[in-house]
Protein backbone atom coordinates (compact mmCIF):
# COMPACT_ATOMS: atom_id res chain seq x y z
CA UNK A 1 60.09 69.10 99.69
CA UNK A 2 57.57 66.96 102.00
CA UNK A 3 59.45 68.54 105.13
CA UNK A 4 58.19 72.17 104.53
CA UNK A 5 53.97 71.00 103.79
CA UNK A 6 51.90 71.46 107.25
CA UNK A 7 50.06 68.09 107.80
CA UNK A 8 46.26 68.25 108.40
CA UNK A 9 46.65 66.63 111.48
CA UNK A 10 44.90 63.68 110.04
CA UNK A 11 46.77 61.05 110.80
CA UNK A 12 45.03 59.54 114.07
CA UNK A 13 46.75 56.67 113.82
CA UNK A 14 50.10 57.28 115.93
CA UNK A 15 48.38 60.75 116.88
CA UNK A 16 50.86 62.88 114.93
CA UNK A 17 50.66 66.79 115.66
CA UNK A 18 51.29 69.08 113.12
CA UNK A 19 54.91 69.54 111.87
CA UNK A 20 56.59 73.38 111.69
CA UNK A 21 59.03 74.45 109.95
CA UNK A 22 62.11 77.00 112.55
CA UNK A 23 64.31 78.87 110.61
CA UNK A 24 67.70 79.56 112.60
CA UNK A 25 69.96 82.41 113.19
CA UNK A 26 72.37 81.30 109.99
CA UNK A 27 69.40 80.57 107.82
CA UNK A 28 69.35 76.49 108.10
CA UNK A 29 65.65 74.88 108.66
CA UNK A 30 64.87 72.26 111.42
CA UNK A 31 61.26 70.52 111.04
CA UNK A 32 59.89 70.14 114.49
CA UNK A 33 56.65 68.75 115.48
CA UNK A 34 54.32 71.21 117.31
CA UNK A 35 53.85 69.04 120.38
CA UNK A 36 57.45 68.94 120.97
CA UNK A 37 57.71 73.01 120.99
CA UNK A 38 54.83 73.69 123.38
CA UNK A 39 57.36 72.91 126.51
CA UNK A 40 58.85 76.75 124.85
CA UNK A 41 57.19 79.61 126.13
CA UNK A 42 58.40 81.58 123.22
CA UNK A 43 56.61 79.69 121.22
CA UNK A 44 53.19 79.84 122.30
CA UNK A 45 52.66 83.34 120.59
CA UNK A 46 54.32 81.62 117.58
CA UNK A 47 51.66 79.16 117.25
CA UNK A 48 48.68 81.64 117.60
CA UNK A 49 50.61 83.19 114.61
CA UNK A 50 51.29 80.61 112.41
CA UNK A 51 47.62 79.52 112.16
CA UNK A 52 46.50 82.68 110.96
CA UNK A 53 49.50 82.93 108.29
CA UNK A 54 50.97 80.36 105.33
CA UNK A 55 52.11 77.01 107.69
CA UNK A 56 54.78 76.94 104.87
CA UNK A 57 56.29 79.87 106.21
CA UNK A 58 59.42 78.95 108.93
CA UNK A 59 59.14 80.58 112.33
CA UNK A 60 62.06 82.72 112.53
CA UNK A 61 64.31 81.74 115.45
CA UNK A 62 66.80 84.68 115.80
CA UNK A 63 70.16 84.34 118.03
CA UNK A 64 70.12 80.63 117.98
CA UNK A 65 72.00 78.79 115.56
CA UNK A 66 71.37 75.81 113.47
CA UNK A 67 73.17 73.35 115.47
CA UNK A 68 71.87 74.75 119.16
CA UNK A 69 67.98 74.59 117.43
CA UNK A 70 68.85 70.75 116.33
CA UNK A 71 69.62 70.21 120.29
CA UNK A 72 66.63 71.77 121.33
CA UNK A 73 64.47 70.25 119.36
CA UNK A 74 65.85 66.48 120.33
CA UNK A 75 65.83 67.37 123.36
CA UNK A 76 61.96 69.01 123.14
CA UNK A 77 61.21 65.40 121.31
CA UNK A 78 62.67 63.20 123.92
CA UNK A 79 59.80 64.92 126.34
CA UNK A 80 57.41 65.80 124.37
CA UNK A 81 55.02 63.08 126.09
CA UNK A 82 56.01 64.21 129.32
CA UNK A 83 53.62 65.92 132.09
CA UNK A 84 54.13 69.80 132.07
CA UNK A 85 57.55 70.48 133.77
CA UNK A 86 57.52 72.85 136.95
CA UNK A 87 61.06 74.28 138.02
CA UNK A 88 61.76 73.40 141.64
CA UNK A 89 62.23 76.52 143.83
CA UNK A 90 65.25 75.09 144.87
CA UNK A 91 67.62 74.54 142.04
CA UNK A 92 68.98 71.46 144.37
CA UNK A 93 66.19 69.85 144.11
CA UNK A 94 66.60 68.95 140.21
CA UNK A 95 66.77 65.50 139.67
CA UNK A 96 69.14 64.23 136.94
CA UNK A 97 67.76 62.18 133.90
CA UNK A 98 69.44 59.43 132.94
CA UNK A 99 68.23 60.37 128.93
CA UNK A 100 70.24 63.69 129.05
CA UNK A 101 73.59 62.17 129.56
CA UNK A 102 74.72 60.89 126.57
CA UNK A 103 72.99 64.09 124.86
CA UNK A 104 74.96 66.45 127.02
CA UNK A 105 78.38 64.48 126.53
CA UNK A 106 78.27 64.69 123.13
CA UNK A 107 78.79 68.38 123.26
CA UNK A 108 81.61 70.53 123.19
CA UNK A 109 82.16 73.64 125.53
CA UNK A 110 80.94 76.41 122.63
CA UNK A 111 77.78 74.34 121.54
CA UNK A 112 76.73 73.28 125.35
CA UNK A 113 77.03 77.48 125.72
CA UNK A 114 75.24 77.85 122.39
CA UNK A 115 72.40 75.50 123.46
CA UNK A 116 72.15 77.31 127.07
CA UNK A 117 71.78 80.54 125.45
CA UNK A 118 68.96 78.78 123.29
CA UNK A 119 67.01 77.06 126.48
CA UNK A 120 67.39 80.60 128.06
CA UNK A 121 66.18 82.54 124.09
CA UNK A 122 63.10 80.51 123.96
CA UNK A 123 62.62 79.84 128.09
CA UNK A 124 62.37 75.78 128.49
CA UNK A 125 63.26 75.58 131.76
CA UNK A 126 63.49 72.00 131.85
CA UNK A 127 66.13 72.30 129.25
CA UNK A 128 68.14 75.05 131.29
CA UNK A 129 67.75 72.87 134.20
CA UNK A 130 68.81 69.80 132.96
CA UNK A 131 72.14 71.28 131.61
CA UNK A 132 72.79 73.32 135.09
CA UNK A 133 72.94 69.89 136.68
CA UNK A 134 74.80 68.44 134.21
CA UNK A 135 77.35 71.38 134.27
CA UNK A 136 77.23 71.09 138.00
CA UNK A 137 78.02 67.35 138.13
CA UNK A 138 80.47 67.55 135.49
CA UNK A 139 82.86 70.58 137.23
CA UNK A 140 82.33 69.21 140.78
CA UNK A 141 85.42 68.56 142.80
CA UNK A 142 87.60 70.19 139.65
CA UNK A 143 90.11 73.33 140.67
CA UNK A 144 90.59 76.23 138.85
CA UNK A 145 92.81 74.60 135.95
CA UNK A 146 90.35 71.84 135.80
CA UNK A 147 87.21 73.96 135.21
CA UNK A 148 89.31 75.74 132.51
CA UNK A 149 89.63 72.79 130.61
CA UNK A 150 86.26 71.44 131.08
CA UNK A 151 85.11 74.31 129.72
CA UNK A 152 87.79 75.11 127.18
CA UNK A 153 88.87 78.03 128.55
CA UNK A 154 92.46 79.34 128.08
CA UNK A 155 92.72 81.83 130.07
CA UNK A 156 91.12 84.79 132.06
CA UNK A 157 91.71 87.57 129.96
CA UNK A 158 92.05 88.47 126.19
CA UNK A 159 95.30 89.59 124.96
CA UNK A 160 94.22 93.41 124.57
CA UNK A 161 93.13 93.66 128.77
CA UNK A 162 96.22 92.15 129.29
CA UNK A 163 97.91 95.04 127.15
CA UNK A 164 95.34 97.73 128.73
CA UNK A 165 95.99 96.73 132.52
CA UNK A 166 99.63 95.77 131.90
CA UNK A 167 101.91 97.39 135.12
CA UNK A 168 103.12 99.83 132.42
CA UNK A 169 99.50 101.36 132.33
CA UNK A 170 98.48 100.21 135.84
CA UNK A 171 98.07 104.23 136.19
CA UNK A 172 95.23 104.63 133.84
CA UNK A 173 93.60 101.73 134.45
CA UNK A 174 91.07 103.07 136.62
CA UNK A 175 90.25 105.53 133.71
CA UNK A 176 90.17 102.92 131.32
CA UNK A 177 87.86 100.50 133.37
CA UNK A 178 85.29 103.78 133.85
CA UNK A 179 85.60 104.77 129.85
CA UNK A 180 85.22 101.02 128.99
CA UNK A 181 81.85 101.34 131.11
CA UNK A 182 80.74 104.40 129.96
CA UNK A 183 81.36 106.10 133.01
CA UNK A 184 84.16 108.36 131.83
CA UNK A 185 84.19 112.01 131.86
């Protein structure tokens, strides 16, 4: 399969970078080009690795699944040219790109979590903060039903801490909460 050979960086022409090879948390391979990766810190030590090992081999990408990895590395693409990206101290001060939007809309509620949890896994903070304003502009002025459905919640709690801290057991559930931490006696 061409996808999994390493190129020898030899092709000057459109200055491609060598191509890797991420294997995600359900086993499924994405082919990514190295440029577009080095915006991931966690990558950085996966580079220094991979030269000194088979480039055939995919870089394990544990807790992020195939679909979430895809994202990220279209999203990685779309700025790979880009100047290094430094996060604002103040998280107001993010401006919005117009290129995320139509990225970010096409996601549902548990893949835009999925592909948060990914930014955060491999730390592109341009990625986190591009979807924090995006999640910001997309719940403001909503109420509390409004945000639920934005974000496809149902409700607050699960069926079994509404059984636990029913009025029936309202007595214990101090003792509960404190077991449930670990705090019990």
């Amino acid at each position: 399969m061409a996808g999994k050979k390493k190129s020898n960086g030899s092709n000057k022409k459109d200055g491609a970078k060598d191509n890797l090879i991420l294997r995600a948390s359900d086993g499924k391979k994405v082919q990514v080009k190295e440029s577009s990766l080095k915006q991931c810190k966690l990558f950085d030590s996966a580079f220094a690795f991979t030269e000194s090992s088979n480039p055939n081999d995919p870089i394990e990408v544990k807790d992020v699944t195939s679909q979430a990895l895809k994202f990220l590395v279209q999203f990685c693409d779309l700025h790979a040219d880009d100047s290094p990206y430094e996060s604002p101290q103040n998280g107001l001060l993010v401006v919005p790109d117009v290129r995320h939007e139509a990225m970010f809309e096409s996601l549902d509620s548990k893949v835009f979590t999925e592909v948060m949890l990914a930014a955060n896994y491999v730390e592109n903070q341009r990625l986190i903060d591009s979807l924090m304003v995006y999640l910001h502009r997309s719940l403001r002025g909503l109420d509390v039903t409004g945000v639920k459905k934005a974000l496809g919640l149902t409700t607050d709690i699960s069926d079994t801490e509404r059984l636990v801290f029913s009025d029936q057991n309202t007595a214990n559930a101090l003792v509960n909460q404190m077991n449930h931490m670990g705090m019990g006696a």
